[in-house]
C-alpha atoms as a PDB file:
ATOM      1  CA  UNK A   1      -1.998  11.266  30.039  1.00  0.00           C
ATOM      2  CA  UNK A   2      -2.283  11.580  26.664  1.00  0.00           C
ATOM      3  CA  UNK A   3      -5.467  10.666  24.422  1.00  0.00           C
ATOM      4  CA  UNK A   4      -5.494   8.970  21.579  1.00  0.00           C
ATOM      5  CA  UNK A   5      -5.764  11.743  19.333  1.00  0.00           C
ATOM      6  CA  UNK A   6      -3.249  13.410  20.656  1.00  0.00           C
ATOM      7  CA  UNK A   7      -0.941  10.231  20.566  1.00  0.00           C
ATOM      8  CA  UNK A   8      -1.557   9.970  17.131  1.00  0.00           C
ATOM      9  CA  UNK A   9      -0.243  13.290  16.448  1.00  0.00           C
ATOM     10  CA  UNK A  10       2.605  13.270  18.644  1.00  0.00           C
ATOM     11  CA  UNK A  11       3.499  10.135  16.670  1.00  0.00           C
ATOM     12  CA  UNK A  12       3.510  11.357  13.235  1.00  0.00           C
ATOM     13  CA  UNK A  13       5.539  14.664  14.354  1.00  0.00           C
ATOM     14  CA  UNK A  14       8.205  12.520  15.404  1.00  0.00           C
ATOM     15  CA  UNK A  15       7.882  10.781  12.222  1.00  0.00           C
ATOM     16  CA  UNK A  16       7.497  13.436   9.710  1.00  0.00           C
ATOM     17  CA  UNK A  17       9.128  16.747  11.528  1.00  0.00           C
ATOM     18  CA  UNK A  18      12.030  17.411   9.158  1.00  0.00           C
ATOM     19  CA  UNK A  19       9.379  16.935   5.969  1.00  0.00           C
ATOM     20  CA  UNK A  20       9.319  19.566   3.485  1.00  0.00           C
ATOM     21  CA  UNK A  21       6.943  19.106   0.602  1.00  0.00           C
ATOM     22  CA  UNK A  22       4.761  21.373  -1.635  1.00  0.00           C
ATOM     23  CA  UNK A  23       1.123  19.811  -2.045  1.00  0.00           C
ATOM     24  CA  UNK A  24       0.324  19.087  -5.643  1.00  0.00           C
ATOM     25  CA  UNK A  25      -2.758  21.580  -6.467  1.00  0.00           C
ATOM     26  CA  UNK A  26      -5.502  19.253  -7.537  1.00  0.00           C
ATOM     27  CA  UNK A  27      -4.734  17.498  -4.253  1.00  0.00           C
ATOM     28  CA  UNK A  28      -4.600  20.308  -2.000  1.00  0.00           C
ATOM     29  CA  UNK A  29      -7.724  22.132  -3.612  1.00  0.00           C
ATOM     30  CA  UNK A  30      -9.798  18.654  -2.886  1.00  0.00           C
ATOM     31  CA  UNK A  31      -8.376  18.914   0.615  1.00  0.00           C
ATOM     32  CA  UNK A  32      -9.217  22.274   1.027  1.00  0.00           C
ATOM     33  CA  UNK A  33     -13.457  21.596   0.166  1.00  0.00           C
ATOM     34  CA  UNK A  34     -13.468  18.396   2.830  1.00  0.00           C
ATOM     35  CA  UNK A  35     -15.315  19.038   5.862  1.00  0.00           C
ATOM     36  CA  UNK A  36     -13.229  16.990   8.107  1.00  0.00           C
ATOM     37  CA  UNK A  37     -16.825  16.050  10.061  1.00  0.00           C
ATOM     38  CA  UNK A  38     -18.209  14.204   7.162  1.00  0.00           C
ATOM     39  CA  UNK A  39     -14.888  11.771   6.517  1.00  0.00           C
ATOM     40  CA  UNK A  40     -15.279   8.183   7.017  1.00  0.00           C
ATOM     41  CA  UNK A  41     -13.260   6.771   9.595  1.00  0.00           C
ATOM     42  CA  UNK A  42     -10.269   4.830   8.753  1.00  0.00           C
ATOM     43  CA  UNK A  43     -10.080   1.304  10.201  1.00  0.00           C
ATOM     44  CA  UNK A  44      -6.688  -0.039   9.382  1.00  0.00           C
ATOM     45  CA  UNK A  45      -5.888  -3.709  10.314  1.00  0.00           C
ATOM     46  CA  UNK A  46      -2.773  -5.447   9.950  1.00  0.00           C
ATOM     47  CA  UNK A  47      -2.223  -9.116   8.398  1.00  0.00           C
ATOM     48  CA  UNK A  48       1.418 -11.284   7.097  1.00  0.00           C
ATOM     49  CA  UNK A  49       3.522  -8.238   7.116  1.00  0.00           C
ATOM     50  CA  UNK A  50       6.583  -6.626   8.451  1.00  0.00           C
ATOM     51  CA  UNK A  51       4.368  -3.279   8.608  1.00  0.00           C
ATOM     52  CA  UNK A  52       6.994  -1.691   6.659  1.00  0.00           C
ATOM     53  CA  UNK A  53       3.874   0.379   4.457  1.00  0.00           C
ATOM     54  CA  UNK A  54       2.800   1.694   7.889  1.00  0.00           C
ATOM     55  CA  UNK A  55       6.367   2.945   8.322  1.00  0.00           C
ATOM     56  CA  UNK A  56       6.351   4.827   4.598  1.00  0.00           C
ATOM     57  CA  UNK A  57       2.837   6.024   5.422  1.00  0.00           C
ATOM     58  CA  UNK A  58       4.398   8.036   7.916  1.00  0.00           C
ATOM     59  CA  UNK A  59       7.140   9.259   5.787  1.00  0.00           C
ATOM     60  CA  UNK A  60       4.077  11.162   4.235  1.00  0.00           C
ATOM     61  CA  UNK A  61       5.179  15.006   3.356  1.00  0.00           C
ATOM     62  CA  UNK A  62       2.357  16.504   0.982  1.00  0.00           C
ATOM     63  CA  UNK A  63       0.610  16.594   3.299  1.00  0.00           C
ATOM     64  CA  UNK A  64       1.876  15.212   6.208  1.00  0.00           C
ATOM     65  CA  UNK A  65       1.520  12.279   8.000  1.00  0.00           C
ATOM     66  CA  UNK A  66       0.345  14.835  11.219  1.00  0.00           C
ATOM     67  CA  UNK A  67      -2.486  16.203   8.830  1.00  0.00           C
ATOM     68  CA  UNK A  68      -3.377  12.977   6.774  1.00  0.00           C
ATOM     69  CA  UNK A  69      -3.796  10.795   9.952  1.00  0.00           C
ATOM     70  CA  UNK A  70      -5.431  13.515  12.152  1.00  0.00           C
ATOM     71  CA  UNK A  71      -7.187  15.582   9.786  1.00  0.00           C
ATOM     72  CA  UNK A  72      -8.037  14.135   6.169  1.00  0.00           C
ATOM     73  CA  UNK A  73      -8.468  10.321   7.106  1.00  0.00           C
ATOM     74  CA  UNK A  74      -9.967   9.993  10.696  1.00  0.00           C
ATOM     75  CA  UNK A  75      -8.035   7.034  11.779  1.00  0.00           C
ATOM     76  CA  UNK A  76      -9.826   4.764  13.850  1.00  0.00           C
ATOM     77  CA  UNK A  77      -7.965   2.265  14.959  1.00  0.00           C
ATOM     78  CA  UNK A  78      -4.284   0.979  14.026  1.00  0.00           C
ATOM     79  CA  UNK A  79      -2.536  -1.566  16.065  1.00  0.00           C
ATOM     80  CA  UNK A  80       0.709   0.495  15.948  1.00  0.00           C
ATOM     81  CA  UNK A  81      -0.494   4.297  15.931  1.00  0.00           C
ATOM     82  CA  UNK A  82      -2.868   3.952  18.488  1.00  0.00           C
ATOM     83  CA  UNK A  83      -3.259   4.696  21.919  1.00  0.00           C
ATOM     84  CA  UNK A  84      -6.201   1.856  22.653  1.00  0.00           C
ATOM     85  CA  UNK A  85      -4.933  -1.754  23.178  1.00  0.00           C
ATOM     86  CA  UNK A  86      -5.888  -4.925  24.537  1.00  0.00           C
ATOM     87  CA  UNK A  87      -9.863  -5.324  25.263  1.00  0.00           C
ATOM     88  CA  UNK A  88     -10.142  -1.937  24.148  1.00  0.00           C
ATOM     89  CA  UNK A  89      -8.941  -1.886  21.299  1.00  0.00           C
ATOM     90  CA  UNK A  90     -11.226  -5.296  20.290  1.00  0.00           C
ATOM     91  CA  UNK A  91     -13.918  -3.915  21.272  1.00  0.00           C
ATOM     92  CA  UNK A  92     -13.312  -0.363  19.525  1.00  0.00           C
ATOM     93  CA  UNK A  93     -12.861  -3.287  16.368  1.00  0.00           C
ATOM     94  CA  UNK A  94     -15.731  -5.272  16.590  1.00  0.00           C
ATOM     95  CA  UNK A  95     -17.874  -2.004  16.998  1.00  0.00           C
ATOM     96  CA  UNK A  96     -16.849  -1.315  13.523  1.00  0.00           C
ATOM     97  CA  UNK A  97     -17.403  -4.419  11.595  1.00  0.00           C
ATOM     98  CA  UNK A  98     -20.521  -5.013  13.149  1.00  0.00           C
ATOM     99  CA  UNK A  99     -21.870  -1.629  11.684  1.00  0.00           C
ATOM    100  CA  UNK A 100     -22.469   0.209  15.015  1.00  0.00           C
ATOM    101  CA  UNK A 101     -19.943   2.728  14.506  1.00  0.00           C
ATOM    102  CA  UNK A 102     -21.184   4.657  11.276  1.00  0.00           C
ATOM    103  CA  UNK A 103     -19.733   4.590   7.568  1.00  0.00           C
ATOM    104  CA  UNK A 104     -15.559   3.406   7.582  1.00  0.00           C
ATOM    105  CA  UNK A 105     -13.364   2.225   4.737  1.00  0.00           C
ATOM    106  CA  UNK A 106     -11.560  -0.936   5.469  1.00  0.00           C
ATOM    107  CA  UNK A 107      -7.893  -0.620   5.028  1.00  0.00           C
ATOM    108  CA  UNK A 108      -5.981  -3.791   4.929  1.00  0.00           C
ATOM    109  CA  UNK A 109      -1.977  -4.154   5.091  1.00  0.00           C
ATOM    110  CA  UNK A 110      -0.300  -7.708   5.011  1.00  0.00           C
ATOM    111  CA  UNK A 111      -1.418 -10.907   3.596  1.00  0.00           C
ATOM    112  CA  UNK A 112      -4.205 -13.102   4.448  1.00  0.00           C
ATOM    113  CA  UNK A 113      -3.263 -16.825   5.481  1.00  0.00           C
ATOM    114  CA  UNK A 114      -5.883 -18.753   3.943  1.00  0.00           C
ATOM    115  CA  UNK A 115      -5.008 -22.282   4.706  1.00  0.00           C
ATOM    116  CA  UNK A 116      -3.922 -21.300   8.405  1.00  0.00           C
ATOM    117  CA  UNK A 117      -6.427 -18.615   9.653  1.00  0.00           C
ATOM    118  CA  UNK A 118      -5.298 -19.031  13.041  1.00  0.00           C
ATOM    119  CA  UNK A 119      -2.023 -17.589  11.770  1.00  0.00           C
ATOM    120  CA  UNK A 120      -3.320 -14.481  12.019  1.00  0.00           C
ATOM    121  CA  UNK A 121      -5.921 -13.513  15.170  1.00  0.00           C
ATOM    122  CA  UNK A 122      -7.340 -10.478  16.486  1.00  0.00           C
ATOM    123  CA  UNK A 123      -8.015 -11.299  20.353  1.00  0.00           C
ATOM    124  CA  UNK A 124      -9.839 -14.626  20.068  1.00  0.00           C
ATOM    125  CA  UNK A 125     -11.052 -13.945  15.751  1.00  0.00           C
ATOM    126  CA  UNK A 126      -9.066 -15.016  12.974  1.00  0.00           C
ATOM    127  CA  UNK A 127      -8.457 -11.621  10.613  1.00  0.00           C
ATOM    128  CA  UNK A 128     -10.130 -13.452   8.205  1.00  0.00           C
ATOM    129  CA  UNK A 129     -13.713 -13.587  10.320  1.00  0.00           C
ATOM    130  CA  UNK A 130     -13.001 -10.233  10.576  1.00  0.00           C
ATOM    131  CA  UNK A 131     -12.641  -9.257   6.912  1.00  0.00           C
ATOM    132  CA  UNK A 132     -15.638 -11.209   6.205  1.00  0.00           C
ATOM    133  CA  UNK A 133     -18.365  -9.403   8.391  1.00  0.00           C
ATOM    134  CA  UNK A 134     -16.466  -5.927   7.444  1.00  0.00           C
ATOM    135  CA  UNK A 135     -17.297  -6.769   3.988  1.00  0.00           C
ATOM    136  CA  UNK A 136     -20.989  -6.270   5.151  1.00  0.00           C
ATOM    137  CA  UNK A 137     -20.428  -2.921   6.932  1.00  0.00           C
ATOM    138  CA  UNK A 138     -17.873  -1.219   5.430  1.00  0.00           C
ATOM    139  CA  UNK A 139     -18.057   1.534   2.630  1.00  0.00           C
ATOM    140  CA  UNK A 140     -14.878   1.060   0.791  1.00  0.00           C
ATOM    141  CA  UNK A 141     -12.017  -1.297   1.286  1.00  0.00           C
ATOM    142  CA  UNK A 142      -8.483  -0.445   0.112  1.00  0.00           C
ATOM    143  CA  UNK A 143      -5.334  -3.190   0.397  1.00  0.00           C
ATOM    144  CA  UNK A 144      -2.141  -1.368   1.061  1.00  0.00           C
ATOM    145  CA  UNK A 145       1.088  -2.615   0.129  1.00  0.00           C
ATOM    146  CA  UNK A 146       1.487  -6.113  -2.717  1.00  0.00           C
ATOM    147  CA  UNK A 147       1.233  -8.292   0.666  1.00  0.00           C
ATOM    148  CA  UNK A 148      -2.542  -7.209   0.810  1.00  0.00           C
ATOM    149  CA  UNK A 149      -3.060  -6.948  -2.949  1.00  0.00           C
ATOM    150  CA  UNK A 150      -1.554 -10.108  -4.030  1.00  0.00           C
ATOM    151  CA  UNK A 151       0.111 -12.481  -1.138  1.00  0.00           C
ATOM    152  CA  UNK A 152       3.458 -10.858  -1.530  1.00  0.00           C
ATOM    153  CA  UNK A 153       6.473 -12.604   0.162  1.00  0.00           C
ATOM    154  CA  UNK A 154       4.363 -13.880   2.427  1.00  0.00           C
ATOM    155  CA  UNK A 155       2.908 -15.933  -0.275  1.00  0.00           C
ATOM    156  CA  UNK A 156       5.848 -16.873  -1.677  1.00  0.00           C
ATOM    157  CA  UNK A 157       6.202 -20.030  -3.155  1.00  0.00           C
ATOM    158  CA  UNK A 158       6.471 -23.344  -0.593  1.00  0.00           C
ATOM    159  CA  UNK A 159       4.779 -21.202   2.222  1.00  0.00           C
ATOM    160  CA  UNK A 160       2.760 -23.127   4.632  1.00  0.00           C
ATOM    161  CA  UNK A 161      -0.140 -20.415   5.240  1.00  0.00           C
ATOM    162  CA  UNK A 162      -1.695 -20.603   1.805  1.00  0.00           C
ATOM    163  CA  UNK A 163      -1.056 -16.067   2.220  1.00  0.00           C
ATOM    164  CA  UNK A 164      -3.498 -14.250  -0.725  1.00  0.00           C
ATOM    165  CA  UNK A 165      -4.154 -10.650  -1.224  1.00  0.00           C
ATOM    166  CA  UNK A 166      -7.680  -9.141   0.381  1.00  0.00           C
ATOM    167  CA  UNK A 167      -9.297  -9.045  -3.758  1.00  0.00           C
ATOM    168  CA  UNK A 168      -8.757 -13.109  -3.989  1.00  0.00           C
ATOM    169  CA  UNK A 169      -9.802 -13.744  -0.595  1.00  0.00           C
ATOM    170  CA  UNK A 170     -13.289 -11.954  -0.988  1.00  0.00           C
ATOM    171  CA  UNK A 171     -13.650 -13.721  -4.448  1.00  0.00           C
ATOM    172  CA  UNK A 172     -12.862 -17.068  -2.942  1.00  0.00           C
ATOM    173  CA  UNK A 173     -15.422 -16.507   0.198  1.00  0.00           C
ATOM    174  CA  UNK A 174     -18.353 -15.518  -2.694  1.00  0.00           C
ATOM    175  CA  UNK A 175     -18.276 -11.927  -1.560  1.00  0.00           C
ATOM    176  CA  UNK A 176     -18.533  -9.163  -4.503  1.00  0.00           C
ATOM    177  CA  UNK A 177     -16.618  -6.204  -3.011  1.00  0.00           C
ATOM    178  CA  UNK A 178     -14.297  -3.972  -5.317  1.00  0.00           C
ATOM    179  CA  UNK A 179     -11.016  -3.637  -3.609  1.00  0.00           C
ATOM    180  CA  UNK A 180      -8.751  -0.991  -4.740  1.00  0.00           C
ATOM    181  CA  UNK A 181      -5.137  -2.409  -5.222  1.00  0.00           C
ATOM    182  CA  UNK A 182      -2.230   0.175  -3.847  1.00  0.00           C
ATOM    183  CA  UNK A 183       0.584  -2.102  -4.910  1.00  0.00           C
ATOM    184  CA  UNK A 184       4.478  -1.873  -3.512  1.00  0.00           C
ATOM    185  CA  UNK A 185       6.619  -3.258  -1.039  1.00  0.00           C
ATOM    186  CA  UNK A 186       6.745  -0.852   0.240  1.00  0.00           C
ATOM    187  CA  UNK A 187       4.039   1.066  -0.885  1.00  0.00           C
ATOM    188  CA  UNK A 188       4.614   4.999  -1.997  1.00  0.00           C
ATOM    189  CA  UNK A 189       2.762   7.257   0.620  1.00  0.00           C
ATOM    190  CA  UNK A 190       1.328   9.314  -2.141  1.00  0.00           C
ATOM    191  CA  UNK A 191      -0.157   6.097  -3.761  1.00  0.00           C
ATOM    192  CA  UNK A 192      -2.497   5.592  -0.754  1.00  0.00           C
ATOM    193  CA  UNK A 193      -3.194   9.296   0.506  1.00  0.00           C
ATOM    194  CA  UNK A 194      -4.490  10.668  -2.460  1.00  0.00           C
ATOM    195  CA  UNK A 195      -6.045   7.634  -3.452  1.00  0.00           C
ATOM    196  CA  UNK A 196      -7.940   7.579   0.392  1.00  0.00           C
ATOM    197  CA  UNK A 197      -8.813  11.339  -0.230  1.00  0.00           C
ATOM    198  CA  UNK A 198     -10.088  10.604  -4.184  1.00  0.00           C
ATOM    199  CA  UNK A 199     -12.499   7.903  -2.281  1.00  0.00           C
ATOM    200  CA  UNK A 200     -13.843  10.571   0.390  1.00  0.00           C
ATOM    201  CA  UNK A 201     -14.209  13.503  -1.942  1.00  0.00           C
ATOM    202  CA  UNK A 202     -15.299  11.733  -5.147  1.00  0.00           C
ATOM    203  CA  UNK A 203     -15.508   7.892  -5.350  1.00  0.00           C
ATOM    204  CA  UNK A 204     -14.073   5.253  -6.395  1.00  0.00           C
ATOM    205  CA  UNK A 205     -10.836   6.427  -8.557  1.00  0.00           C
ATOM    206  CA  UNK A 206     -10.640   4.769 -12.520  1.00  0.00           C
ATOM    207  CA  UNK A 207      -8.700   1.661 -12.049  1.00  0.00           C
ATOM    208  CA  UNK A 208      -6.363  -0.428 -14.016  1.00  0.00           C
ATOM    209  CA  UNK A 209      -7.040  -4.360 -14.720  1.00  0.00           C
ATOM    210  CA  UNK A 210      -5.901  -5.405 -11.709  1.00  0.00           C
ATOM    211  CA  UNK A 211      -7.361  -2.565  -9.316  1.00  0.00           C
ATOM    212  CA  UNK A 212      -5.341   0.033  -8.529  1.00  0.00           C
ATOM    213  CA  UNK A 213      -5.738   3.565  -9.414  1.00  0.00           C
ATOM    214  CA  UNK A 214      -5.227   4.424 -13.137  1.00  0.00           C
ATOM    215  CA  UNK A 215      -3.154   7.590 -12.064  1.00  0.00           C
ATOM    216  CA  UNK A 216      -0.508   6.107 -10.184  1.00  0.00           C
ATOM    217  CA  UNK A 217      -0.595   2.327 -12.074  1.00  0.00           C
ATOM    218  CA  UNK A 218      -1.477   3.436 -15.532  1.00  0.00           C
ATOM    219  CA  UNK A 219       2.067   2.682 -17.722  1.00  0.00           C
ATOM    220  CA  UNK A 220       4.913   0.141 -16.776  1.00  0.00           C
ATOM    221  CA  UNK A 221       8.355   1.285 -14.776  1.00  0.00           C
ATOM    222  CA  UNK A 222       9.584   0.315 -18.602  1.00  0.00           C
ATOM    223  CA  UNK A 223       7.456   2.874 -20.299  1.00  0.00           C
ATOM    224  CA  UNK A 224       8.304   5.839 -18.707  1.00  0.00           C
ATOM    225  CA  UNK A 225      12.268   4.791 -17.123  1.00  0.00           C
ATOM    226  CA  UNK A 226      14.653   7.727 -18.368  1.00  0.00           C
ATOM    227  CA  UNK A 227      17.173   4.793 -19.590  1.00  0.00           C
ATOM    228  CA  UNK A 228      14.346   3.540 -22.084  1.00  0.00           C
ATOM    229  CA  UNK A 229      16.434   5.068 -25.100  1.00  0.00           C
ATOM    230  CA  UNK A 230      19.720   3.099 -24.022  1.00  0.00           C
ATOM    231  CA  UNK A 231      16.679  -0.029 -23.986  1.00  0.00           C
ATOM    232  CA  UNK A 232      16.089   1.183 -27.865  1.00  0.00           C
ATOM    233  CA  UNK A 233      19.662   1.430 -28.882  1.00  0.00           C
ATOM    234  CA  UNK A 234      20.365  -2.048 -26.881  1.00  0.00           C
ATOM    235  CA  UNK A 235      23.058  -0.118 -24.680  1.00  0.00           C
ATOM    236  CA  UNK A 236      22.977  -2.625 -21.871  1.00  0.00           C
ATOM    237  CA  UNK A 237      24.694  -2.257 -18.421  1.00  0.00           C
ATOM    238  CA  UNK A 238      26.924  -5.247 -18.049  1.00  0.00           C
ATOM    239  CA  UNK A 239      27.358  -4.939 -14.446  1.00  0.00           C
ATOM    240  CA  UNK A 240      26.021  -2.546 -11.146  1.00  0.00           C
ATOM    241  CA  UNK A 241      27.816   0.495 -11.638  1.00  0.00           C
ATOM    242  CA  UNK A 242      27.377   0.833 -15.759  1.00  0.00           C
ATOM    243  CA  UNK A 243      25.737   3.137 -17.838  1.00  0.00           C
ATOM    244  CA  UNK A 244      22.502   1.659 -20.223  1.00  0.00           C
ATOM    245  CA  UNK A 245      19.393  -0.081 -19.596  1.00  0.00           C
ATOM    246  CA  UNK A 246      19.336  -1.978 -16.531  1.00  0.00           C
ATOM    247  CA  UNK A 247      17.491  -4.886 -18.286  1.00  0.00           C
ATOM    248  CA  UNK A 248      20.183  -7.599 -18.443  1.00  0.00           C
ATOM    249  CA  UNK A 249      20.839  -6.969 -14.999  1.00  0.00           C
ATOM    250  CA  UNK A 250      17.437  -8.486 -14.359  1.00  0.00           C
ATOM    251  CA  UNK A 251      14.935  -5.294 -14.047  1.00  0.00           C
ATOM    252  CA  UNK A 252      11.737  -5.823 -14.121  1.00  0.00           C
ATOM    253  CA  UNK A 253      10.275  -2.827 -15.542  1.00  0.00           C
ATOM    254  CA  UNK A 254       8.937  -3.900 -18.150  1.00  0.00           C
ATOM    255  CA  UNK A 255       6.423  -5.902 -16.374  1.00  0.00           C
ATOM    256  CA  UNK A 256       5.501  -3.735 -13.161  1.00  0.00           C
ATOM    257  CA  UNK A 257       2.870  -0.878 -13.160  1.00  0.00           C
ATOM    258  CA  UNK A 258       3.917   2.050 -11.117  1.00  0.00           C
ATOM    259  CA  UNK A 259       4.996   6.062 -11.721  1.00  0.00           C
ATOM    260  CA  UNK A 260       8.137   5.344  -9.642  1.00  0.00           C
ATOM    261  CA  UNK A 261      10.222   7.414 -12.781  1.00  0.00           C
ATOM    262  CA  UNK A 262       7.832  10.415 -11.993  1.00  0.00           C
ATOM    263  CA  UNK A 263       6.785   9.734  -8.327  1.00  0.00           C
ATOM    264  CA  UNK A 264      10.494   9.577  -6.848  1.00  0.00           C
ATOM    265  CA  UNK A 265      10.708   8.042  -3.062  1.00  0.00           C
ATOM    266  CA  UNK A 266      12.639   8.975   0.126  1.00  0.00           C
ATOM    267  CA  UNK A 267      10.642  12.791  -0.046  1.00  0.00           C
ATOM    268  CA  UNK A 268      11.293  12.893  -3.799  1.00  0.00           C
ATOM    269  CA  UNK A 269      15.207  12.421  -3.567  1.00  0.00           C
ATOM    270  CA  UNK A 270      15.980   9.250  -5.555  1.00  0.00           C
ATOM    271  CA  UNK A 271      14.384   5.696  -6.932  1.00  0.00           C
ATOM    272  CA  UNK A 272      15.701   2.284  -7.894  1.00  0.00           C
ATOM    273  CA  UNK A 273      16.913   3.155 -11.172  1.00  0.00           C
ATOM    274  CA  UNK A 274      18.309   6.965 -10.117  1.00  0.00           C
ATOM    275  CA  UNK A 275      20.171   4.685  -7.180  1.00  0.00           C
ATOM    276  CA  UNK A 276      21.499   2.726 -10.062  1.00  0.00           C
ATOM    277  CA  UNK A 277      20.020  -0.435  -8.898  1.00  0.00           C
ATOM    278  CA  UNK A 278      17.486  -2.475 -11.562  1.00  0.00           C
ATOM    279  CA  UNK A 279      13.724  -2.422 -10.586  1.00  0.00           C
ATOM    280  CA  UNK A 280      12.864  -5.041  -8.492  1.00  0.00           C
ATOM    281  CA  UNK A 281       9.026  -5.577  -9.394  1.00  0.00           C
ATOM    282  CA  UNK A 282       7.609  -4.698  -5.836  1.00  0.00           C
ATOM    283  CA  UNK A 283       4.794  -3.465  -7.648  1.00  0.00           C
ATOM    284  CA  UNK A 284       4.162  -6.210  -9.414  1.00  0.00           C
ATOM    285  CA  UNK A 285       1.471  -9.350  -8.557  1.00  0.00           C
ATOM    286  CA  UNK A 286       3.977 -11.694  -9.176  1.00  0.00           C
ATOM    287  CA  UNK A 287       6.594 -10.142  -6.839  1.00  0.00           C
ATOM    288  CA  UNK A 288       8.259 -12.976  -4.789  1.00  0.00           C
ATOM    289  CA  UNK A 289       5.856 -15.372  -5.903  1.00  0.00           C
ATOM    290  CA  UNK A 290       8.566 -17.978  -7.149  1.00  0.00           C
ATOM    291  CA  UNK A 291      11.510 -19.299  -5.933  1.00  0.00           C
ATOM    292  CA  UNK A 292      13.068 -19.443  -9.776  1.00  0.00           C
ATOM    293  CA  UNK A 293      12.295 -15.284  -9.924  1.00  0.00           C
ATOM    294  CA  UNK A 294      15.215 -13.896  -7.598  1.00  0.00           C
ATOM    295  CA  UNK A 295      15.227 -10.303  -6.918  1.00  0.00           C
ATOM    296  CA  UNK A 296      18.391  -9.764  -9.100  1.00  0.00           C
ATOM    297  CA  UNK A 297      19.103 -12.156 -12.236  1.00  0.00           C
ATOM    298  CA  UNK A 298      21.100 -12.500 -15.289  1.00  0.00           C
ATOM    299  CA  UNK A 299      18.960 -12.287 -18.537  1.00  0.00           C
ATOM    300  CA  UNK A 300      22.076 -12.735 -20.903  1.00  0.00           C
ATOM    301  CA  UNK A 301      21.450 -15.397 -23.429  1.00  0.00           C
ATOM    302  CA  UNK A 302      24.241 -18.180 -24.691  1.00  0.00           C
END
């Protein structure tokens, strides 16, 4: 029978065991100084979501998901990855938030349902009770994914839940804890690795307006797209499948924070506008909020 250590790692092989990725060096020499005994554990809950950033987590290559999980983040407890369930696993939870088992950082994926807490309950405790006491006991907390940082599509316009991000819901309970914002649906696994290993080896990373780390969230998809000269000579696509900026088409670069032009996705192969396709604003705070802000639009005028 397997433990769940070992679970864990058998799980990541089988999620990351055709990856292939070279370490960037500022990354792998902070890596290299961490004395795996001294990392806070990881306690990752789950709220509103489809845990679609737990699926790209996994998709981790530099490192690895295997080495990340098992190695460079000491993951405590998540609902899919591991082994402990039912009373167990509550138990294992509540040790946690109540401070008894030793320094953690919070992470939080999915949206919190405000106006219907029992939307969203851990055994016989809303998420939300949850979140609160944590907020006494943890060291760091980090929302992963827009659903945590902002609501996402859970909190999209007309929803019955009242779904806000983890940085709202501790300002509207009166609790002053910095959260730190990795935006995307779904989120990059870079974004949140390095940005877990900046908190463990240094601190808190610099962070942008709305909270996320300066390095990943610094300039807009807009600033830094390589179709931001057609933008400048006003050589618009007319349709999906043109050549030129993307913008009539409805992207939303110019509003969304996020090295996607640099960072690359699917192991570094392609992104939205590589794939032709206009950005969508998934790292945005107003992604999905609105039912007039479609994912695709026309921005042509009379």
């Amino acid at each position: 029978m397997l433990d769940r250590r070992e679970f864990v790692k058998l799980a990541a092989v089988l999620s990351s065991a055709f990856s292939v990725g070279v370490l960037p060096e500022p990354v792998a020499a902070a890596l290299k100084k961490i004395d795996p005994r001294s990392i806070p554990k990881l306690l990752y809950l789950q709220g509103q979501s489809c845990t679609g950033c737990s699926i790209s987590l996994l998709q981790a290559e530099s490192s690895s998901a295997l080495t990340m999980i098992t190695d460079f983040s000491q993951l405590a407890f998540h609902a899919d990855l591991s082994a402990t369930s039912g009373k167990q696993a509550i138990e294992l939870i509540d040790k946690f938030v109540s401070g008894q088992a030793g320094e953690y950082v919070l992470a939080l994926e999915g949206a919190i349902p405000e106006a219907m807490p029992e939307a969203c309950v851990i055994g016989h405790k809303t998420l939300a009770a949850y979140l609160e006491e944590a907020a006494a006991t943890m060291s760091a907390a980090v929302a992963i994914g827009t659903c945590a940082c902002d609501g996402g599509i859970p909190a999209a316009e007309g929803n019955q839940t009242g779904a806000i991000g983890l940085q709202e819901f501790y300002r509207k309970h009166n609790i002053a804890k910095t959260v730190v914002n990795i935006r995307g649906c779904s989120v990059h696994p870079d974004w949140v690795w390095q940005t877990i290993v900046h908190l463990v080896k240094i601190g808190l990373p610099e962070l942008t307006e709305g909270g996320s780390p300066s390095r990943f969230y610094g300039r807009t998809v807009h600033e830094t797209c390589p179709r931001y000269h057609d933008f400048q000579q006003e050589m618009f696509a007319e349709k999906l499948g043109d050549k030129g900026c993307l913008f009539k088409l409805g992207c939303l670069g110019p509003q969304t924070h996020a090295d996607c032009s640099s960072r690359w996705w699917n192991g570094g192969q392609t992104w939205c506008i590589d794939a032709n396709a206009p950005c969508i604003g998934c790292a945005s705070p107003l992604f999905a909020r609105k039912k007039n802000m479609p994912f695709y639009r026309t921005n042509r005028q009379g």
